[in-house]
N, C-alpha and C. Protein backbone atom coordinates (compact mmCIF):
# COMPACT_ATOMS: atom_id res chain seq x y z
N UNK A 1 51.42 -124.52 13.59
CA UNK A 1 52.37 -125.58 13.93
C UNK A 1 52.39 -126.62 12.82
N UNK A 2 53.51 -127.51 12.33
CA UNK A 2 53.61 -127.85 11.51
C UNK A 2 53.04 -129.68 11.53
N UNK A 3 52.01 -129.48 12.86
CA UNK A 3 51.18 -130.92 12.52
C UNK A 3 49.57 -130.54 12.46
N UNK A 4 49.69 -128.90 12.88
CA UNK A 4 48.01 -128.45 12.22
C UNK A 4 48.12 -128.36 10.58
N UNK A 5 49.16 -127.76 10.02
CA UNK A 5 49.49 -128.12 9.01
C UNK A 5 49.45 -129.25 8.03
N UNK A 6 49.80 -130.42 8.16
CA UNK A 6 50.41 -131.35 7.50
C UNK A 6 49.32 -132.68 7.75
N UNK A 7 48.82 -132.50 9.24
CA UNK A 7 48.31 -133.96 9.49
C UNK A 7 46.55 -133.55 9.04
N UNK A 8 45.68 -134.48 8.30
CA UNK A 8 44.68 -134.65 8.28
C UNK A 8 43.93 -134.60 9.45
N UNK A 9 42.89 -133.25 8.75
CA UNK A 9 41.98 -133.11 10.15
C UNK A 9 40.73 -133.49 10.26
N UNK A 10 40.34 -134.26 11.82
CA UNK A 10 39.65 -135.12 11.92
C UNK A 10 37.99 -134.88 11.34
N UNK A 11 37.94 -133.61 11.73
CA UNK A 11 36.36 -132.83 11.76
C UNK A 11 35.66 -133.21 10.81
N UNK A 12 36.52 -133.01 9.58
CA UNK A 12 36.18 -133.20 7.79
C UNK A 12 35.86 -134.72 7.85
N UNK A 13 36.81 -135.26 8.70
CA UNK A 13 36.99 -137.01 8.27
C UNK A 13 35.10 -137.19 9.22
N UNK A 14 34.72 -136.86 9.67
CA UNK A 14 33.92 -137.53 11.02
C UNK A 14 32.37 -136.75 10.47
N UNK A 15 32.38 -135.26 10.09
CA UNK A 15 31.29 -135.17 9.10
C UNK A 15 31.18 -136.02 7.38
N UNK A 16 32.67 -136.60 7.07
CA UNK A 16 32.06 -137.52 5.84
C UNK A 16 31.22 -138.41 6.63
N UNK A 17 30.61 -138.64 7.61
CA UNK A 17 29.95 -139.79 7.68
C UNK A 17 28.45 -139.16 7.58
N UNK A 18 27.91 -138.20 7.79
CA UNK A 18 26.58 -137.18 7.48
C UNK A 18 26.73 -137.38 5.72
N UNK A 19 27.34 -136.70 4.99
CA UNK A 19 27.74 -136.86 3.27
C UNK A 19 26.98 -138.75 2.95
N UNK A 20 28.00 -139.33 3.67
CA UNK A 20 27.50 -140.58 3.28
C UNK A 20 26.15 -141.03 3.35
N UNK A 21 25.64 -140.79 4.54
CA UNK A 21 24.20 -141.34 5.05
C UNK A 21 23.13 -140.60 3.77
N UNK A 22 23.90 -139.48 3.68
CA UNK A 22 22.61 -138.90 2.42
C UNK A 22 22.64 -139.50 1.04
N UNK A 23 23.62 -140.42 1.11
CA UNK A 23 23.60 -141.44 -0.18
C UNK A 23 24.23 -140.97 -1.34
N UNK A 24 25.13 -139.70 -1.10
CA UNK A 24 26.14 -139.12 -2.00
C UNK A 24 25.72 -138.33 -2.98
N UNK A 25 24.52 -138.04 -3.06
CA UNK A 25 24.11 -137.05 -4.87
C UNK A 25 24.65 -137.92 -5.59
N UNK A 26 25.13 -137.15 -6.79
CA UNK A 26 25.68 -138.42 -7.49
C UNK A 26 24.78 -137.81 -9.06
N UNK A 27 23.88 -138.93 -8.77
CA UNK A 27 22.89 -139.12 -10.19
C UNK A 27 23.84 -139.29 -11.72
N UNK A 28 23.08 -138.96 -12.67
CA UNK A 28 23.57 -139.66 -13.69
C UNK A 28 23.69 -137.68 -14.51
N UNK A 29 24.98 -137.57 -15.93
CA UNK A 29 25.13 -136.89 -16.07
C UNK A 29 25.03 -137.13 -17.40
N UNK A 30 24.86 -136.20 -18.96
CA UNK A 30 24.87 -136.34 -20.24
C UNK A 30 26.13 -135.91 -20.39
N UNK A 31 27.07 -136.58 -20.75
CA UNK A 31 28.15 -135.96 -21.21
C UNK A 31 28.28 -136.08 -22.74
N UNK A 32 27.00 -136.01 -23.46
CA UNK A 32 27.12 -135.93 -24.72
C UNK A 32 27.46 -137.21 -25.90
N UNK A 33 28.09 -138.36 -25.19
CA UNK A 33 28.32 -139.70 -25.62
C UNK A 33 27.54 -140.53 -25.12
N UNK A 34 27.38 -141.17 -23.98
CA UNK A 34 27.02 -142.23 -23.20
C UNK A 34 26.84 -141.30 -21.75
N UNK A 35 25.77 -142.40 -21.17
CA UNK A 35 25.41 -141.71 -20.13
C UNK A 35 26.41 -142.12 -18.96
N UNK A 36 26.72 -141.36 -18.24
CA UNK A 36 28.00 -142.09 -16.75
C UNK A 36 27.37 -141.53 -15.67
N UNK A 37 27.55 -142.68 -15.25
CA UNK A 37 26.69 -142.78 -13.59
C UNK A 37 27.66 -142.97 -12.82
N UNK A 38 27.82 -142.23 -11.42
CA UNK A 38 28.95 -142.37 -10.32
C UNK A 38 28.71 -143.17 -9.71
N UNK A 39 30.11 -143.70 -9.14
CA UNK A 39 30.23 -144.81 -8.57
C UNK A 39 29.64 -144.27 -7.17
N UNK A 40 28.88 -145.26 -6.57
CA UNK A 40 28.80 -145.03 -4.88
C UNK A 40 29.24 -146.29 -4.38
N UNK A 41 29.54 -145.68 -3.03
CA UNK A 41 30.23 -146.64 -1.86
C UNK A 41 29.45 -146.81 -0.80
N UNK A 42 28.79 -148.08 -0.35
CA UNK A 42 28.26 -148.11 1.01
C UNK A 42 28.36 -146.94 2.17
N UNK A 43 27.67 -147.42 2.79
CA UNK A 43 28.16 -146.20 4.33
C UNK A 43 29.45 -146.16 4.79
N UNK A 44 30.26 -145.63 5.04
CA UNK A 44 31.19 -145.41 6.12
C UNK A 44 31.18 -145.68 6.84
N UNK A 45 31.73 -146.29 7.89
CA UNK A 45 31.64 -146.63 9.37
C UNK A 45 32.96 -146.52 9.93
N UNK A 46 32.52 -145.02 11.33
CA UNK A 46 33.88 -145.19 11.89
C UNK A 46 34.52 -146.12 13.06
N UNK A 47 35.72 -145.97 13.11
CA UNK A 47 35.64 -146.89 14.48
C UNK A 47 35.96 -146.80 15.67
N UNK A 48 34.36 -147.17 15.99
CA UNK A 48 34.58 -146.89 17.31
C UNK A 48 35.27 -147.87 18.36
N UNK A 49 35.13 -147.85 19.93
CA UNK A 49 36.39 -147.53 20.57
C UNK A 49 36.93 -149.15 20.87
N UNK A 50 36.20 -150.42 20.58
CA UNK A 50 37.03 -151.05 20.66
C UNK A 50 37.73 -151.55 19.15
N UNK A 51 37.32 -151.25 18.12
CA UNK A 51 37.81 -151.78 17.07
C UNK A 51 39.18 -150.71 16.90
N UNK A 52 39.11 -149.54 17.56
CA UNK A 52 40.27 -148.51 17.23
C UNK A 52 41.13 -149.36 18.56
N UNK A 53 40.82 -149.62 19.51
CA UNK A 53 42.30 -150.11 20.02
C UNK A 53 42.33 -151.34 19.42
N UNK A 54 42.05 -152.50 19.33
CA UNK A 54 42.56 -153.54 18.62
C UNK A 54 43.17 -153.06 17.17
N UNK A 55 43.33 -152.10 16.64
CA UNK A 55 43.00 -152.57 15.28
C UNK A 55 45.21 -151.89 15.46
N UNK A 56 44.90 -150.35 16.94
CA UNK A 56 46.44 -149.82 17.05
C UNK A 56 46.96 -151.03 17.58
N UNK A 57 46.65 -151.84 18.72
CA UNK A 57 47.30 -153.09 19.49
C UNK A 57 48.00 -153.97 18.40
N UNK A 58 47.30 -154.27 17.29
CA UNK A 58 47.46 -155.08 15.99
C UNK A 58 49.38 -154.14 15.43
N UNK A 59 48.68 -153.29 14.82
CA UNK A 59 49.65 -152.40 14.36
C UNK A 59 50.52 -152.26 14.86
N UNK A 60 50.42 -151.91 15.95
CA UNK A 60 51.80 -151.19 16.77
C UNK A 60 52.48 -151.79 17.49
N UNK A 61 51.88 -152.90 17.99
CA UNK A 61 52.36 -154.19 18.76
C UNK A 61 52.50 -154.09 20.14
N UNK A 62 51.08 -153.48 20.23
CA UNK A 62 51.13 -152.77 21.67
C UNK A 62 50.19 -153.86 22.51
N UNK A 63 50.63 -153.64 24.06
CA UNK A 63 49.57 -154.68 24.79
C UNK A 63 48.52 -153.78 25.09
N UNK A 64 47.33 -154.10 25.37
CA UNK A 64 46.01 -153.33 25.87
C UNK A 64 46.61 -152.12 26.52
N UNK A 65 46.97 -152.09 27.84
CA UNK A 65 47.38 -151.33 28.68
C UNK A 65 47.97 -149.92 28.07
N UNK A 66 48.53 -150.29 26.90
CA UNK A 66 50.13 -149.40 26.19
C UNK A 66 49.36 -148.47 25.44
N UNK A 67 47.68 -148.73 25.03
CA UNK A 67 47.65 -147.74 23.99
C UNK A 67 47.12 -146.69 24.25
N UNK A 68 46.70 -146.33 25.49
CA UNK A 68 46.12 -145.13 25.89
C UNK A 68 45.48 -145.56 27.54
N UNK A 69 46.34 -144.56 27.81
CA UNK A 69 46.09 -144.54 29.87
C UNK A 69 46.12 -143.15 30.05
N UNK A 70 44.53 -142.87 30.75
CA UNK A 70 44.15 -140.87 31.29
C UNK A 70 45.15 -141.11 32.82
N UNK A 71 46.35 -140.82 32.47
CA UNK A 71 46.70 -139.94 33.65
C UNK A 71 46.30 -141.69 34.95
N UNK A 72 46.51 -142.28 34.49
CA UNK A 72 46.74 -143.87 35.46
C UNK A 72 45.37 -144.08 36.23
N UNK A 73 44.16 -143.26 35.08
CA UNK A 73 42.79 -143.64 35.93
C UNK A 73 42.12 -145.02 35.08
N UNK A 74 42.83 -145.14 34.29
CA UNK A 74 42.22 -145.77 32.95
C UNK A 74 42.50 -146.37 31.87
N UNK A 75 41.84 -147.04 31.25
CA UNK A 75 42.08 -147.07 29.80
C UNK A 75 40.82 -145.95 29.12
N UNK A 76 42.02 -145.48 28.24
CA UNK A 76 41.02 -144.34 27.53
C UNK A 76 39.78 -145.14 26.52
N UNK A 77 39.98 -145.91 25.78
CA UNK A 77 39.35 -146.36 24.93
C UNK A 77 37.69 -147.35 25.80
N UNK A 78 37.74 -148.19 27.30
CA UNK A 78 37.41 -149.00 27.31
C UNK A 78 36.42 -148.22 28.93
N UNK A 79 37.44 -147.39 28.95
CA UNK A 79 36.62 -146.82 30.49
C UNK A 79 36.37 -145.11 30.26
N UNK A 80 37.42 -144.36 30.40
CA UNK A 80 37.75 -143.01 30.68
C UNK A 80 36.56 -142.21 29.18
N UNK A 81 36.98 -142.70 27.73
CA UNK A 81 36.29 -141.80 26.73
C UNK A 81 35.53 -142.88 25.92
N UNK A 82 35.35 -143.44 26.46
CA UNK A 82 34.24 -144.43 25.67
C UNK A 82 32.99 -144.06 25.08
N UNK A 83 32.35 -143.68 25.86
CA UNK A 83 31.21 -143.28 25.40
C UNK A 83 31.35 -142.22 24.33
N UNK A 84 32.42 -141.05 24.56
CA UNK A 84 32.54 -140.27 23.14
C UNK A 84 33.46 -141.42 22.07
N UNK A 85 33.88 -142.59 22.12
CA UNK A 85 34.31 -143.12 21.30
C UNK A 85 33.64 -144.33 20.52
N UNK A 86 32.30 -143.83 21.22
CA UNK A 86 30.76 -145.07 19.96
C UNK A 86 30.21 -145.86 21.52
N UNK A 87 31.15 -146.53 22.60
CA UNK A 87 30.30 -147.28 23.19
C UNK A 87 29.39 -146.87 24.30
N UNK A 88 28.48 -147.56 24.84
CA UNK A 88 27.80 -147.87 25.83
C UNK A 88 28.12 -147.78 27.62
N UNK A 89 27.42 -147.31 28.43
CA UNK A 89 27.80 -147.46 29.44
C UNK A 89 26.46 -147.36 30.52
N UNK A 90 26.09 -149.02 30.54
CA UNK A 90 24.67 -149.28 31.38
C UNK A 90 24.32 -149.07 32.72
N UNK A 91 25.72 -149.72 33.36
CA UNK A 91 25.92 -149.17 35.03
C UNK A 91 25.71 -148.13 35.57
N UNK A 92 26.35 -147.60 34.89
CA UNK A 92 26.89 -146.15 35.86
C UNK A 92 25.70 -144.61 35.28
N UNK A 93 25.69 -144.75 33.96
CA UNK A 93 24.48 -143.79 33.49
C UNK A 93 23.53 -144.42 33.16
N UNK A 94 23.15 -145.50 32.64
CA UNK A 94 22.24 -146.15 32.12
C UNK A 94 21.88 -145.95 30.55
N UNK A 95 23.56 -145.58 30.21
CA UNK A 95 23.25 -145.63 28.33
C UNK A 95 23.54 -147.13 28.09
N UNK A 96 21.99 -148.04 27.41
CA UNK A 96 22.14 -148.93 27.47
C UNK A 96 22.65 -149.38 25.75
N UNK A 97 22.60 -148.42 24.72
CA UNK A 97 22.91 -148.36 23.42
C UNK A 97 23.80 -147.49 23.10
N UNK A 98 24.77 -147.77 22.55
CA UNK A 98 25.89 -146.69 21.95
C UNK A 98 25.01 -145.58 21.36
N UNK A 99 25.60 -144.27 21.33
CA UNK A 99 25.21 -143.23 20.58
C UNK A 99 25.12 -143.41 19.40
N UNK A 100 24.00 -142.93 18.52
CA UNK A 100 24.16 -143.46 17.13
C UNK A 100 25.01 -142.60 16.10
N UNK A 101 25.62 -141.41 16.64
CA UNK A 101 26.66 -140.40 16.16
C UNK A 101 27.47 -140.27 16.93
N UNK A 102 28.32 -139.41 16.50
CA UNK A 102 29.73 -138.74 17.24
C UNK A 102 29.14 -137.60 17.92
N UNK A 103 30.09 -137.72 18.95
CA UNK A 103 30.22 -136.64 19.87
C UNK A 103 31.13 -135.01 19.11
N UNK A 104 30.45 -134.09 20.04
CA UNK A 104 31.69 -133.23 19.70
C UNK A 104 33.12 -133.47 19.85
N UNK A 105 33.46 -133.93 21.23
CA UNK A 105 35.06 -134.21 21.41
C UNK A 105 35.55 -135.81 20.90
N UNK A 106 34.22 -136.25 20.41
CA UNK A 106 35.07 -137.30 19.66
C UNK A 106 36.27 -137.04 18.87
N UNK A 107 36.17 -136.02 17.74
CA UNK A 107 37.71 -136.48 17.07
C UNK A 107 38.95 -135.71 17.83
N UNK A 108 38.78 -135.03 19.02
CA UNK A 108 39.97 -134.50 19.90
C UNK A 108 40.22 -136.19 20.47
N UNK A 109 39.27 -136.93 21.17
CA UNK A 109 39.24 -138.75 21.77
C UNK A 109 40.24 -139.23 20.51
N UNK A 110 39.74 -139.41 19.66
CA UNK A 110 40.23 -140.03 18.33
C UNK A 110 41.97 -140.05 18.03
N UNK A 111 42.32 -138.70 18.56
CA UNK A 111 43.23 -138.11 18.29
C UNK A 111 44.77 -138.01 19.28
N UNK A 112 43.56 -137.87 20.43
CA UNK A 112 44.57 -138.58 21.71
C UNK A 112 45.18 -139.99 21.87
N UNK A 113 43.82 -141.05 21.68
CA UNK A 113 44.17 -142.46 21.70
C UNK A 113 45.32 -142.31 20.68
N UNK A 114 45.28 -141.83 18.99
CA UNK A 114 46.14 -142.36 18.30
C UNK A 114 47.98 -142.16 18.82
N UNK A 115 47.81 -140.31 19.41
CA UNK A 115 48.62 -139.84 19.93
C UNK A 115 49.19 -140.50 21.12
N UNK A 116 48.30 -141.42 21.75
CA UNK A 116 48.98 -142.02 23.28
C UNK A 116 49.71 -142.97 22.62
N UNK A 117 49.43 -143.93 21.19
CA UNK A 117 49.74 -145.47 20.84
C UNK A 117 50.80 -145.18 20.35
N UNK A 118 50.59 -144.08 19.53
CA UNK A 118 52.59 -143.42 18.45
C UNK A 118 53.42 -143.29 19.94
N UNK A 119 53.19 -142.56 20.92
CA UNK A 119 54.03 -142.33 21.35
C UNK A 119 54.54 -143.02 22.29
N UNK A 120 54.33 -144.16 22.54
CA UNK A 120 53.72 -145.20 23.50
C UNK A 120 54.68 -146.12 22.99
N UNK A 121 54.71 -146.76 21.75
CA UNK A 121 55.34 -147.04 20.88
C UNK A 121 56.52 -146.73 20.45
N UNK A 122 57.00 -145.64 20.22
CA UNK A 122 58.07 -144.48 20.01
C UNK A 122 59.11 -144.88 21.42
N UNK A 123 58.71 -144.44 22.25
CA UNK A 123 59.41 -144.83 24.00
C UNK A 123 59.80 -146.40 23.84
N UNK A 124 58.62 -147.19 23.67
CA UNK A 124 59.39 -148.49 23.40
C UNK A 124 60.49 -149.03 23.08
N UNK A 125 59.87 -148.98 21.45
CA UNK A 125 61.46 -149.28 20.57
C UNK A 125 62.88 -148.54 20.99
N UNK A 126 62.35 -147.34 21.68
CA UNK A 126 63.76 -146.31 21.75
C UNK A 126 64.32 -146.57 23.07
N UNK A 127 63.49 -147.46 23.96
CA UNK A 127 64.14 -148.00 25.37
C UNK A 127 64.44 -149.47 25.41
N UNK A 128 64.68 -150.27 24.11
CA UNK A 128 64.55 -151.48 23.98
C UNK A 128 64.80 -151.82 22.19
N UNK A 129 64.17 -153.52 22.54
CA UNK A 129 64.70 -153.72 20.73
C UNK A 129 63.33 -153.13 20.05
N UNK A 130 63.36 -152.39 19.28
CA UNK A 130 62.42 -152.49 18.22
C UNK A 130 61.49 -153.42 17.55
N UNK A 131 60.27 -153.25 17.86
CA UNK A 131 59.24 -153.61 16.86
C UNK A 131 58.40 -152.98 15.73
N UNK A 132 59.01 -151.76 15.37
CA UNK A 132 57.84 -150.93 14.74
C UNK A 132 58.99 -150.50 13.91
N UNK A 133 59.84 -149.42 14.70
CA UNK A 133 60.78 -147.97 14.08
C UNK A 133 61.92 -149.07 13.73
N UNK A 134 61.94 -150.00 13.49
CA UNK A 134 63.50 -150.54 13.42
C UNK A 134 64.65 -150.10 12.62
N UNK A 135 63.47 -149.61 11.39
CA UNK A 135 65.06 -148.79 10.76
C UNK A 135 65.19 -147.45 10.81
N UNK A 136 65.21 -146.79 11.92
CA UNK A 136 64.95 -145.65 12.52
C UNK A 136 65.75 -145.78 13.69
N UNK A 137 67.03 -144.81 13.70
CA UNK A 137 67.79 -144.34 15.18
C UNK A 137 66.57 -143.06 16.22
N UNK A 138 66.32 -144.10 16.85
CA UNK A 138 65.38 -142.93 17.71
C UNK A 138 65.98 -141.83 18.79
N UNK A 139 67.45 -142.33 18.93
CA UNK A 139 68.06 -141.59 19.84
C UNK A 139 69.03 -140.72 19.08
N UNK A 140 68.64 -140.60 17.68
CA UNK A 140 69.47 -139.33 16.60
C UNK A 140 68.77 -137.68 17.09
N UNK A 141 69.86 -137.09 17.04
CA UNK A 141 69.37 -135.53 16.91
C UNK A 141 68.59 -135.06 15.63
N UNK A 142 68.88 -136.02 14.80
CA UNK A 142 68.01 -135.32 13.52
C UNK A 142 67.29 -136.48 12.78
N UNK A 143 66.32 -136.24 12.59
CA UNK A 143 65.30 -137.23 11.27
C UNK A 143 66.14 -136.93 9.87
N UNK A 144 65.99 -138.52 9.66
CA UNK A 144 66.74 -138.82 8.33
C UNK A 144 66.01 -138.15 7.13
N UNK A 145 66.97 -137.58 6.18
CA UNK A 145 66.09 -136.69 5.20
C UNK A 145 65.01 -137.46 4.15
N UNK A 146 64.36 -137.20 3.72
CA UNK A 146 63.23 -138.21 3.25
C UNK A 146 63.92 -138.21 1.83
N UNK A 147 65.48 -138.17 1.49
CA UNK A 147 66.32 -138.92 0.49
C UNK A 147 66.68 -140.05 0.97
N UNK A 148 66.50 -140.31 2.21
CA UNK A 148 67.42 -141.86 2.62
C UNK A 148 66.44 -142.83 2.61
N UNK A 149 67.28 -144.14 2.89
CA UNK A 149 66.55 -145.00 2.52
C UNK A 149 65.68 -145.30 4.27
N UNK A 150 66.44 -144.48 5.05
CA UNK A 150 65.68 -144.67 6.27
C UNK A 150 64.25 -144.26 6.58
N UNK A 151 64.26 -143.37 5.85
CA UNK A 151 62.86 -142.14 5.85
C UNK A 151 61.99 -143.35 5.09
N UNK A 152 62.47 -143.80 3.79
CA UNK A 152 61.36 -144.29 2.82
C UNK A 152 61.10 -145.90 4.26
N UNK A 153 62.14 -146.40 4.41
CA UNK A 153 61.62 -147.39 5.10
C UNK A 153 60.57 -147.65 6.23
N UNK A 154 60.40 -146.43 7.17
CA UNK A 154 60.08 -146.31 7.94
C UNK A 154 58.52 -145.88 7.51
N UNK A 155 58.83 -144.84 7.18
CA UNK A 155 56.96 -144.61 6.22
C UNK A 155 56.81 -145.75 5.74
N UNK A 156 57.25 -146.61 5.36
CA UNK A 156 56.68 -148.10 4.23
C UNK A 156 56.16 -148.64 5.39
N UNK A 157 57.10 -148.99 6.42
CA UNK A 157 56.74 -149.60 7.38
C UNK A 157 55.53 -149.48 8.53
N UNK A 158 54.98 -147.85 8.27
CA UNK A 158 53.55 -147.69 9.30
C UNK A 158 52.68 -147.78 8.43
N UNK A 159 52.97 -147.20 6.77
CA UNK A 159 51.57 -147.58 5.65
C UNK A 159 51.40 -149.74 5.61
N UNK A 160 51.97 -149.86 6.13
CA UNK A 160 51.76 -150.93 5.91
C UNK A 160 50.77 -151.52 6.67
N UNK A 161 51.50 -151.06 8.35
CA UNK A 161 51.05 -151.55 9.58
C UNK A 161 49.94 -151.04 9.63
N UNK A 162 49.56 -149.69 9.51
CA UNK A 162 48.27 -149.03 9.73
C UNK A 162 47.08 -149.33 8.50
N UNK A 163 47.53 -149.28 7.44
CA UNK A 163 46.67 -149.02 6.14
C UNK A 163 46.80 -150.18 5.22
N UNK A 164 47.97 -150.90 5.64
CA UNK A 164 47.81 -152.45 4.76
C UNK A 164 48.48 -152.00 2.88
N UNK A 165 48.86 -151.04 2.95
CA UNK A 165 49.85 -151.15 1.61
C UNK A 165 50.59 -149.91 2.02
N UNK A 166 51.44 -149.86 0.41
CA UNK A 166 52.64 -148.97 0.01
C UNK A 166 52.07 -147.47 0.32
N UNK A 167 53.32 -146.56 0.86
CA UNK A 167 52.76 -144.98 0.35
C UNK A 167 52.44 -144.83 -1.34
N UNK A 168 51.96 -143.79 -1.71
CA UNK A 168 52.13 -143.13 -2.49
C UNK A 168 53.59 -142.15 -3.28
N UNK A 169 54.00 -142.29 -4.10
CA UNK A 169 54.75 -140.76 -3.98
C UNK A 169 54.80 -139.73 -3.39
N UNK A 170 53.07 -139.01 -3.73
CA UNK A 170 52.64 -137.99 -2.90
C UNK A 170 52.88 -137.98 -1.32
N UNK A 171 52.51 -138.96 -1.05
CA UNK A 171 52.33 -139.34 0.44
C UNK A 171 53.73 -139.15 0.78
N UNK A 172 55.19 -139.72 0.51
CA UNK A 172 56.11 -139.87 1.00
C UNK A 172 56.64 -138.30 0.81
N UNK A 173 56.15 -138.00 -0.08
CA UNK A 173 56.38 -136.11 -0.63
C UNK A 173 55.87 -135.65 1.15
N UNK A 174 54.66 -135.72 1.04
CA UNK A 174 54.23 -134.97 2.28
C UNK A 174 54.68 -135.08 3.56
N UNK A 175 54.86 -136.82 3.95
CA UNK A 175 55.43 -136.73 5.00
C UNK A 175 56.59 -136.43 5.19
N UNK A 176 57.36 -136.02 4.06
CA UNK A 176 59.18 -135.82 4.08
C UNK A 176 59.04 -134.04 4.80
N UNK A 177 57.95 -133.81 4.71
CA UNK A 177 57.97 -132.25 5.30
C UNK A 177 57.90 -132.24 6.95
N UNK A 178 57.55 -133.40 7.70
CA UNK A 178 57.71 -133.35 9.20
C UNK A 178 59.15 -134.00 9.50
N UNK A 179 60.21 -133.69 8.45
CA UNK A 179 61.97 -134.50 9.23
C UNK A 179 62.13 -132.79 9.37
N UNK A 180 61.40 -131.60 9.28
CA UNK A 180 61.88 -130.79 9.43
C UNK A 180 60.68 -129.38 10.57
N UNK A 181 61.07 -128.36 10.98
CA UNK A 181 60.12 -128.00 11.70
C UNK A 181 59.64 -126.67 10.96
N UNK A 182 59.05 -125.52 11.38
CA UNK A 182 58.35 -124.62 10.97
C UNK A 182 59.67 -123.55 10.39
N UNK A 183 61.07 -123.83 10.94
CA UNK A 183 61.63 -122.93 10.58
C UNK A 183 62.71 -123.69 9.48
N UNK A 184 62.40 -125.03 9.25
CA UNK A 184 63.56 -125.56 8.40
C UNK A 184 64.52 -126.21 9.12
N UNK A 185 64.24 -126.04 10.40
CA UNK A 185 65.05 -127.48 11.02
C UNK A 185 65.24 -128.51 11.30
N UNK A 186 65.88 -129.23 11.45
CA UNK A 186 65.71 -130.67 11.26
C UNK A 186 64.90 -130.80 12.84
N UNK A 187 63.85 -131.46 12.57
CA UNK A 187 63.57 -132.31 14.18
C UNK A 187 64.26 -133.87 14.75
N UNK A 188 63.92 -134.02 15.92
CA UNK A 188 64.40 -135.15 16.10
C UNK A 188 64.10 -136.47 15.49
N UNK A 189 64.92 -137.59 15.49
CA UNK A 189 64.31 -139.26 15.08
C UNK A 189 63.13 -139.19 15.88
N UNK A 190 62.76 -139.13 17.07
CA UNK A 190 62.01 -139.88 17.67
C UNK A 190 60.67 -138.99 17.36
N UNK A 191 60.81 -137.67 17.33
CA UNK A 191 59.70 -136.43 16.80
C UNK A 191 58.87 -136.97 15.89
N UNK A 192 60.01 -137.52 15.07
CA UNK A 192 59.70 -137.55 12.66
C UNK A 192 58.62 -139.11 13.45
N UNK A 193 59.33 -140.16 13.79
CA UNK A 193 58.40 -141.34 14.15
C UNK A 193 56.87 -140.77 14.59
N UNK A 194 56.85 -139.87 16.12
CA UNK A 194 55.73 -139.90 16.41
C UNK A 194 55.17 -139.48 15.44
N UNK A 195 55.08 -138.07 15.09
CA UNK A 195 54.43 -137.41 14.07
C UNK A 195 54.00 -138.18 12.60
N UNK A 196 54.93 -138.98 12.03
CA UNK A 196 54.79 -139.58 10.73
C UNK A 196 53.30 -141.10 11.61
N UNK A 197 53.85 -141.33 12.75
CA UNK A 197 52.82 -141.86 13.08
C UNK A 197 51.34 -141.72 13.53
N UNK A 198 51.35 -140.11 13.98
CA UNK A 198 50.28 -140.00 14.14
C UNK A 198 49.71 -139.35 12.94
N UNK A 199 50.26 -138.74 12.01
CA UNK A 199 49.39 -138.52 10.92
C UNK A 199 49.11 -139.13 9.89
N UNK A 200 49.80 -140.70 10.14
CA UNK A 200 48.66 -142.17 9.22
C UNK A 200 47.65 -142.25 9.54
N UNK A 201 47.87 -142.41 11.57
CA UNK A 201 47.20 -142.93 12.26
C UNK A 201 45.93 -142.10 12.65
N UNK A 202 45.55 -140.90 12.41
CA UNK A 202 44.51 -139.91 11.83
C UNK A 202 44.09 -139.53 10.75
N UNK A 203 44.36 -140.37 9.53
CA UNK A 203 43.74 -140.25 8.32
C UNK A 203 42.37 -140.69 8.31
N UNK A 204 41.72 -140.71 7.44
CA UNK A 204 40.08 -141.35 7.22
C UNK A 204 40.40 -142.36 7.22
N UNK A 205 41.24 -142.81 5.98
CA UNK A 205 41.59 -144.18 5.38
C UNK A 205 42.26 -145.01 6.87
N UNK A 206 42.58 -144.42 7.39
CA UNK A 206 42.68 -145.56 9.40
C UNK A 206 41.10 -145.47 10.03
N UNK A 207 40.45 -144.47 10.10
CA UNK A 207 39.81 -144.33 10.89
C UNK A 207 38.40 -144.98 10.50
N UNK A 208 37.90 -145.36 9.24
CA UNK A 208 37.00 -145.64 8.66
C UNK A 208 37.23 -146.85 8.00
N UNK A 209 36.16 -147.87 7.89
CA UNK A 209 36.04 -149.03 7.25
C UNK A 209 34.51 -149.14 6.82
């Protein structure tokens, strides 16, 4: 399917945090001139479950409630998958400390929340005025081709919200491949939104600070 395809997968993103803790290898190399030593980066830290809904609430301009509800038992982030999403739960089991790793179904958790907030979002703007997709017809039969200026706007507009700058070239290259589906068809406006949204909104670069 053309979002196992295209969207960054979580597994890779959630074992870089094992890579990190071992302090990266690295070391120093002779390259025959001067010696060059690699750069390292602190730990990784992902985020867990309340900094991931504030951080979509921020972004997406969603109220608490909007960014993820199991089926009207819950909030996913705060009750329902918490505990696979980093926190604590003293009452009821007596985990009085967050897990100090991820769960297995953490990045399926990870993946849902982002998936409930895009689409959550998506319904919004497309039943009302826009806060997010504005230059985006959500009620078009087809996603604008990633020649228009609608496509570039709209990607500008979630790298911004989610990741705090511009795409890339590359980036706008890649996502111009979900205005269309596995067979070359155009998908819908409201499709190209979720999807272009949920595969910011599952990158490392969202999920890690």
């Amino acid at each position: 399917m053309i979002m196992h395809k295209l969207v960054h997968s979580l597994v890779p993103a959630l074992l870089l945090v094992a890579g990190c803790r071992d302090g990266g290898g690295g070391g120093s190399e002779d390259t025959g001139a001067e010696e060059m030593q690699r750069a390292q980066r602190g730990e990784l830290q992902w985020k867990r479950n309340a900094a991931l809904q504030q951080d979509l609430m921020r972004a997406l301009e969603l109220p608490e409630d909007r960014v993820c509800n199991e089926l009207g038992r819950g909030s996913c982030t705060r009750e329902i998958h918490h505990i696979s999403l980093g926190g604590a739960d003293p009452l009821r089991i007596g985990l009085y400390e967050p897990l100090p790793d991820t769960l297995v179904s953490t990045p399926i958790v990870l993946e849902r929340v982002v998936m409930s907030a895009c689409a959550n979002r998506a319904e919004l703007d497309r039943g009302g005025s826009p806060a997010v997709f504005v230059d985006l017809d959500l009620a078009a039969a087809a996603a604008p081709s990633p020649d228009d200026k609608e496509f570039t706007a709209t990607v500008t507009a979630l790298y911004r919200r989610l990741l705090s700058r511009d795409p890339e070239p590359h980036e706008l290259t890649t996502l111009g491949e979900l205005t269309v589906d596995d067979d070359g068809k155009p998908v819908s406006a409201h499709d190209f939104a979720l999807l272009a949204c949920f595969a910011i909104g599952t990158s490392t670069e969202f999920l890690f600070f």
